[in-house]
N, C-alpha and C. Protein backbone atom coordinates (compact mmCIF):
# COMPACT_ATOMS: atom_id res chain seq x y z
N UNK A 1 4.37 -16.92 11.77
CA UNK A 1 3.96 -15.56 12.03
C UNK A 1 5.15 -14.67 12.39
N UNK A 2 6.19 -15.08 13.22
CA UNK A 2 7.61 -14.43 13.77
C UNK A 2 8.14 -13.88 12.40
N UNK A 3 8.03 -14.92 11.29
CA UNK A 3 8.54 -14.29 9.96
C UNK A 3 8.33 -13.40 9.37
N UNK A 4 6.56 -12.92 9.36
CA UNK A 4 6.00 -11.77 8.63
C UNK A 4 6.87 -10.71 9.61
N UNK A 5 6.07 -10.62 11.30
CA UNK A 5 6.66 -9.97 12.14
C UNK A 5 7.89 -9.37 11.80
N UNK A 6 9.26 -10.04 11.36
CA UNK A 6 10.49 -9.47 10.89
C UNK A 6 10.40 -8.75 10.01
N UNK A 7 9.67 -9.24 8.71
CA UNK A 7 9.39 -8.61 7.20
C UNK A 7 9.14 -7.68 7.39
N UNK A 8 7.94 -8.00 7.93
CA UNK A 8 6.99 -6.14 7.87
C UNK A 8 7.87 -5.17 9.24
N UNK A 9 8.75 -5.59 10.10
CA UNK A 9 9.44 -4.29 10.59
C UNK A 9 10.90 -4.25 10.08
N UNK A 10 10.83 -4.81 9.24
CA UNK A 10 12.14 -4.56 8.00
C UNK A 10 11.59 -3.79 6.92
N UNK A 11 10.35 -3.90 6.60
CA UNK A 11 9.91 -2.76 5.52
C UNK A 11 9.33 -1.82 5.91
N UNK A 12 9.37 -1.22 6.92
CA UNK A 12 8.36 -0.08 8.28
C UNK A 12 9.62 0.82 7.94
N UNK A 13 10.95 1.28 7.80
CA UNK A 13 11.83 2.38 7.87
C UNK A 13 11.37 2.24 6.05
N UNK A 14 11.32 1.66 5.13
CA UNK A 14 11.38 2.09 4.11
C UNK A 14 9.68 2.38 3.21
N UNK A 15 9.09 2.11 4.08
CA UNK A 15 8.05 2.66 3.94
C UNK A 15 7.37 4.02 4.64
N UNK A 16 8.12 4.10 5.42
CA UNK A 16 7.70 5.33 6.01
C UNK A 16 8.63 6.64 4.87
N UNK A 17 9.78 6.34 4.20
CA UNK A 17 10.86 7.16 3.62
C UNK A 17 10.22 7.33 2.54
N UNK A 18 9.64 6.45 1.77
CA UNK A 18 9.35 6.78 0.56
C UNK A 18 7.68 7.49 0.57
N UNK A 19 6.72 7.43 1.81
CA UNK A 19 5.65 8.50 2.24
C UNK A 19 6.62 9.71 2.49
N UNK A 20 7.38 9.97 2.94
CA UNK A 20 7.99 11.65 3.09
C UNK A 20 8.92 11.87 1.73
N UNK A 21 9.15 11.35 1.20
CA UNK A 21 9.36 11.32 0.21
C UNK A 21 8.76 12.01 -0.85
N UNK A 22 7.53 11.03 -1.40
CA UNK A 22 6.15 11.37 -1.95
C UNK A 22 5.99 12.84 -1.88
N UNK A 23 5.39 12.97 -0.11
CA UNK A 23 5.52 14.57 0.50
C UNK A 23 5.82 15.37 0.01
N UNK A 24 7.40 14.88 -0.07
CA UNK A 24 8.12 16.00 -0.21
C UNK A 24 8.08 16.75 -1.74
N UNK A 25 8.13 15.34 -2.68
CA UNK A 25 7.99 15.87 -4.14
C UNK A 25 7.03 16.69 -4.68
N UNK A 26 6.06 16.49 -3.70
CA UNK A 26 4.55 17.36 -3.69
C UNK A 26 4.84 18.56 -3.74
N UNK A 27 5.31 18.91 -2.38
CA UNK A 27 5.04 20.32 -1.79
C UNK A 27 6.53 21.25 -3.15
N UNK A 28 7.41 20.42 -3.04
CA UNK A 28 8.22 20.77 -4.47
C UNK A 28 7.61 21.08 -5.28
N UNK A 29 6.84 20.13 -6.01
CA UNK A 29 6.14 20.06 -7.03
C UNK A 29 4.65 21.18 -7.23
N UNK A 30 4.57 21.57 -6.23
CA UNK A 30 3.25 23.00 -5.90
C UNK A 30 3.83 24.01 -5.73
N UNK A 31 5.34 24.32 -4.84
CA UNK A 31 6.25 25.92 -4.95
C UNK A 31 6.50 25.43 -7.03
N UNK A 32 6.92 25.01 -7.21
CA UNK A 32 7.58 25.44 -8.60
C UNK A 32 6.66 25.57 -9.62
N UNK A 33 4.82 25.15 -9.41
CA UNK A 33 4.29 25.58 -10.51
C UNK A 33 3.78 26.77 -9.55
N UNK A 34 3.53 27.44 -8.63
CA UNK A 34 3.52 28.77 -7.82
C UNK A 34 4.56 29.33 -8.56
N UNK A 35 5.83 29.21 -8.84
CA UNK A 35 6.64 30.29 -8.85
C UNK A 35 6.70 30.27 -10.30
N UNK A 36 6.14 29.52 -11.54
CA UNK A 36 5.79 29.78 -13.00
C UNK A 36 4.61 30.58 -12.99
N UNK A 37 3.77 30.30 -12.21
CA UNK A 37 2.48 31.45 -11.91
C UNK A 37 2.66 32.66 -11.88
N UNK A 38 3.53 33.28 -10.78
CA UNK A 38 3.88 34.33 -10.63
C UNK A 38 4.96 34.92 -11.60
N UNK A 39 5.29 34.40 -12.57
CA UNK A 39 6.51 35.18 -13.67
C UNK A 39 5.76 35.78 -14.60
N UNK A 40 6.25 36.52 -14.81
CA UNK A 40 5.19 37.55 -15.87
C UNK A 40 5.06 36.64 -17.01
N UNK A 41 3.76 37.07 -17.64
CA UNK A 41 3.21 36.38 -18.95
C UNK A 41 3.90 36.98 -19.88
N UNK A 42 4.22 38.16 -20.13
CA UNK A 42 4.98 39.13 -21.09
C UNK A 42 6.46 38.75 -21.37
N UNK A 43 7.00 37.49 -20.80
CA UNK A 43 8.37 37.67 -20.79
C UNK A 43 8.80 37.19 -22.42
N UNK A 44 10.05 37.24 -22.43
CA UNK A 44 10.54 36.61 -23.90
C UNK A 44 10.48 35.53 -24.26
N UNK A 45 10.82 35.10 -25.47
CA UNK A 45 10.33 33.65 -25.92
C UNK A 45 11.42 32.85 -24.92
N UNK A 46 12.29 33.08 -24.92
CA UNK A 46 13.75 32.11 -24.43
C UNK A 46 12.97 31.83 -23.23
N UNK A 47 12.37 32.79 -22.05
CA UNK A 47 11.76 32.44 -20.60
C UNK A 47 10.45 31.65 -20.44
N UNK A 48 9.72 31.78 -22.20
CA UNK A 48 8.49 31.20 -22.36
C UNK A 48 8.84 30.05 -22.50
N UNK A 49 9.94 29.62 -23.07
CA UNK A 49 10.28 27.98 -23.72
C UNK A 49 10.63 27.48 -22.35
N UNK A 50 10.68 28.01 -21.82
CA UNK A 50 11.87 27.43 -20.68
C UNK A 50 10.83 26.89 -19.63
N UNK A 51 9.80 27.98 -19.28
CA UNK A 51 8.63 27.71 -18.84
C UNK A 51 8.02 26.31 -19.20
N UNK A 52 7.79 26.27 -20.54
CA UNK A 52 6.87 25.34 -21.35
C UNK A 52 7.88 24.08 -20.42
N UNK A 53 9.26 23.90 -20.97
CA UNK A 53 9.78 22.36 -20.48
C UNK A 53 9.62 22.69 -18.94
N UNK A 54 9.90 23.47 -18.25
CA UNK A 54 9.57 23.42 -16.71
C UNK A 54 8.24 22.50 -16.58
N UNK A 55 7.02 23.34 -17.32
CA UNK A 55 5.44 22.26 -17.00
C UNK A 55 5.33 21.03 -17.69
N UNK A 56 6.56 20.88 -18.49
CA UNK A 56 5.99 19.77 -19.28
C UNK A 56 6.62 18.49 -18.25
N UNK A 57 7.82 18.78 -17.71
CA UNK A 57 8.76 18.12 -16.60
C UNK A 57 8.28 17.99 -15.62
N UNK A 58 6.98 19.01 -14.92
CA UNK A 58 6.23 18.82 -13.97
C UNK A 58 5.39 17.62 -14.11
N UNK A 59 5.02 18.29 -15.40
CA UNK A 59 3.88 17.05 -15.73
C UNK A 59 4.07 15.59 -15.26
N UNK A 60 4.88 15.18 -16.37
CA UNK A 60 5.07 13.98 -15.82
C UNK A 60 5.64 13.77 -14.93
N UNK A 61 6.40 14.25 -13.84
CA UNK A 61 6.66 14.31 -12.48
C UNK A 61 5.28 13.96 -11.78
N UNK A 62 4.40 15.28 -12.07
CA UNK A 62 3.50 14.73 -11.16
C UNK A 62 2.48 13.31 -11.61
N UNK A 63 2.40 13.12 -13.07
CA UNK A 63 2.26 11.58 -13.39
C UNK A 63 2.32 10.55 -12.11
N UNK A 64 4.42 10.78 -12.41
CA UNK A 64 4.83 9.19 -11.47
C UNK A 64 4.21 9.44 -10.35
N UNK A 65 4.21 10.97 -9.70
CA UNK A 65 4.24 10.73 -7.77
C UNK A 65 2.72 10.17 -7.75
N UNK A 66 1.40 10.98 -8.72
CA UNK A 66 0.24 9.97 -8.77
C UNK A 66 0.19 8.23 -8.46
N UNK A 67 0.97 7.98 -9.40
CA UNK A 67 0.83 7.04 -9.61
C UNK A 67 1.48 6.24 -8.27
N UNK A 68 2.71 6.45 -8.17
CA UNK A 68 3.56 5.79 -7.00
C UNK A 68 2.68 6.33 -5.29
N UNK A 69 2.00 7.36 -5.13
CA UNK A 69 0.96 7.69 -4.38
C UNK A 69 -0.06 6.76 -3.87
N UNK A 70 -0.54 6.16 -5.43
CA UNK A 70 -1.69 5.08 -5.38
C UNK A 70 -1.20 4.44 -4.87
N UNK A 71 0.32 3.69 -5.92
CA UNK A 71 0.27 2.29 -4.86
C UNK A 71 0.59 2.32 -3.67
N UNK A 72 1.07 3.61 -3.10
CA UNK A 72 1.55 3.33 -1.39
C UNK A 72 0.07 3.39 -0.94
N UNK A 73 -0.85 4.03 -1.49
CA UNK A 73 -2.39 3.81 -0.35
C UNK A 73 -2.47 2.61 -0.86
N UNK A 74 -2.72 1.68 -1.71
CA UNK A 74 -3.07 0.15 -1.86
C UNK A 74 -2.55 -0.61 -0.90
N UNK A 75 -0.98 -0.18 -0.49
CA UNK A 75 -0.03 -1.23 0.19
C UNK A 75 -0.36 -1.24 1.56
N UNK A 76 -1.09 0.19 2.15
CA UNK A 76 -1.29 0.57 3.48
C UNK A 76 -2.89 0.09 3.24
N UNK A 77 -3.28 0.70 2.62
CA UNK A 77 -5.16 -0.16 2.72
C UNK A 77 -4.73 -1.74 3.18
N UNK A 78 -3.54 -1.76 1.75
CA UNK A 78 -3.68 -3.65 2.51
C UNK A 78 -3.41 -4.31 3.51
N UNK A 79 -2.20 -3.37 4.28
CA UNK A 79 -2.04 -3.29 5.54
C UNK A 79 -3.12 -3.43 6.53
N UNK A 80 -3.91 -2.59 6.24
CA UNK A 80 -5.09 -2.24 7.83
C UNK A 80 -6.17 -3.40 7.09
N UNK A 81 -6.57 -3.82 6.05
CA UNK A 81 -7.86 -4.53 5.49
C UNK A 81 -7.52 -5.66 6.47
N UNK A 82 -8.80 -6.08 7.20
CA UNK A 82 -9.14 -7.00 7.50
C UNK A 82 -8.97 -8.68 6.86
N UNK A 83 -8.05 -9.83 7.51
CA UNK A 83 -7.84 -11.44 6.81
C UNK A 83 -8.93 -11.48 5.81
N UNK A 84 -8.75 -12.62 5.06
CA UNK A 84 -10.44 -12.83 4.37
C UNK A 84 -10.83 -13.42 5.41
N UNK A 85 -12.07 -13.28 5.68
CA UNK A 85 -13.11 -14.45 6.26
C UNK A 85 -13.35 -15.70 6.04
N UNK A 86 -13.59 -15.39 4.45
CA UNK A 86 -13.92 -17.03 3.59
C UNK A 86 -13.06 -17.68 4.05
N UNK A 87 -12.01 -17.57 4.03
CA UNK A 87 -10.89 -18.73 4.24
C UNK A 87 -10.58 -18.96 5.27
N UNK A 88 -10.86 -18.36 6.67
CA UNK A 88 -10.60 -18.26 8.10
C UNK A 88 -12.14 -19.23 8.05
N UNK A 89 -13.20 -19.15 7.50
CA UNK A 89 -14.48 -20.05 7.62
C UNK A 89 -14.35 -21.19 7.23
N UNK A 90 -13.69 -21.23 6.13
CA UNK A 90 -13.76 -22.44 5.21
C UNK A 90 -12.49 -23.66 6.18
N UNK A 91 -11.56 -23.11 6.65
CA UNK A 91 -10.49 -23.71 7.79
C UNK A 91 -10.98 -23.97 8.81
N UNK A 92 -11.73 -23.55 9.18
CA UNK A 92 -12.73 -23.71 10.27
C UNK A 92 -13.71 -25.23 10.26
N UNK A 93 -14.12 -25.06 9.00
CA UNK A 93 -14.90 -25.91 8.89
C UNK A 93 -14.38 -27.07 8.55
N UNK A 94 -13.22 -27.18 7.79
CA UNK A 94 -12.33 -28.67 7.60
C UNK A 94 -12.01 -28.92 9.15
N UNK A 95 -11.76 -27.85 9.99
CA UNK A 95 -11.13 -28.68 11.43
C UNK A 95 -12.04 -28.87 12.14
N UNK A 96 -13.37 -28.66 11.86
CA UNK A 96 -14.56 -29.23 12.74
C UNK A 96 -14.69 -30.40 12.37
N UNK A 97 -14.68 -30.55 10.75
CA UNK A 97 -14.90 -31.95 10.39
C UNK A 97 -13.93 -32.96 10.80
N UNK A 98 -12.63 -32.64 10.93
CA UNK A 98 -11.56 -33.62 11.18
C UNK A 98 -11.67 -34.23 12.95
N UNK A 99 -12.32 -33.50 13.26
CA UNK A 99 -12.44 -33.24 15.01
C UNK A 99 -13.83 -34.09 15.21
N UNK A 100 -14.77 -33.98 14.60
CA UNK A 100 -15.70 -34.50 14.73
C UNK A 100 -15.21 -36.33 14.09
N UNK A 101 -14.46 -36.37 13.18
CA UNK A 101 -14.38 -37.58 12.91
C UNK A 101 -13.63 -38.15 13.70
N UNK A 102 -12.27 -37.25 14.18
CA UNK A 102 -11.47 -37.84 15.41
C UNK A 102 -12.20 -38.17 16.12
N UNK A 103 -13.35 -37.28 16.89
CA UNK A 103 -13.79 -38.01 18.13
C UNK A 103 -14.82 -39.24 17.95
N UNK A 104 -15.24 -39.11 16.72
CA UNK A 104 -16.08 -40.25 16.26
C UNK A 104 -14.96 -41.65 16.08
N UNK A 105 -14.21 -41.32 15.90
CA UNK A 105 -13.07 -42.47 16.16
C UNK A 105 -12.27 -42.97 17.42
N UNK A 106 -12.34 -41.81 17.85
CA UNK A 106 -12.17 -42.59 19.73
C UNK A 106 -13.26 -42.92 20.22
N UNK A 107 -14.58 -42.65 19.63
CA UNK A 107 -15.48 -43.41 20.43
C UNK A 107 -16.21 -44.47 20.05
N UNK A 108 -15.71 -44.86 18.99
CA UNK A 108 -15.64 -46.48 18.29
C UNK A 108 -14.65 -47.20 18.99
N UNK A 109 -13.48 -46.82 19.17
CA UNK A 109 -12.77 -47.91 19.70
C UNK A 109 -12.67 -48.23 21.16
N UNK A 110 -13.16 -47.47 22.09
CA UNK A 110 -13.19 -47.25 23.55
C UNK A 110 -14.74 -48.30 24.17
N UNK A 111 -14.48 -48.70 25.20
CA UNK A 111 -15.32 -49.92 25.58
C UNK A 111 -16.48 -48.29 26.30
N UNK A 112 -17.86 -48.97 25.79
CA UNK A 112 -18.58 -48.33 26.59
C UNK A 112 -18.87 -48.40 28.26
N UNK A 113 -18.89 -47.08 29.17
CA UNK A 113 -19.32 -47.78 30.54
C UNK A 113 -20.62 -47.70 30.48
N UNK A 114 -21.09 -48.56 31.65
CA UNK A 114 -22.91 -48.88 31.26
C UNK A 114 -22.95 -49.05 32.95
């Protein structure tokens, strides 16, 4: 357990960097289609083209941060989700059985008092 303990506060500074991160590409990523919003529709072709690769660069910008978004909620869901059960039950139940046979075996070999 000391091992995870290390892991997971060895990956706690770089998980927290790449959530402000994320953030940050966001709030980037919402001023710069705001400020294509606000440029006049009338402008020349050269400012229209330029526009066009601006949203098309957004685009898939905002693609990856989707995507890289998800998996940081998967990694943190998996974080807080609860052990399985099944297998905390199923361990359970092999060491009842082993326990029950242990003691069924010390009390075969032990002289009864009467």
């Amino acid at each position: 357990m000391a091992g995870q303990t290390s892991a997971a506060s060895r990956n706690a500074p770089e998980t927290e960097w790449l959530d402000t991160m994320v953030k940050r590409l966001m709030t980037t990523l919402e001023q710069q289609l705001a400020a294509i919003a606000k440029a006049e529709e009338g402008g020349d072709a050269r400012s229209r083209a330029a526009d066009a690769r601006t949203l098309a660069a957004l685009e898939r910008t905002l693609e990856r941060l989707s995507k890289l978004e998800r998996e940081r909620a998967a990694v943190r869901e998996k974080k807080i989700s609860p052990h399985d059960g099944q297998a905390r039950t199923a361990l359970e139940r092999r060491l009842d059985k082993r326990l029950a046979a242990a003691a069924k075996a010390d009390g075969a070999g032990k002289p009864q008092r009467g």
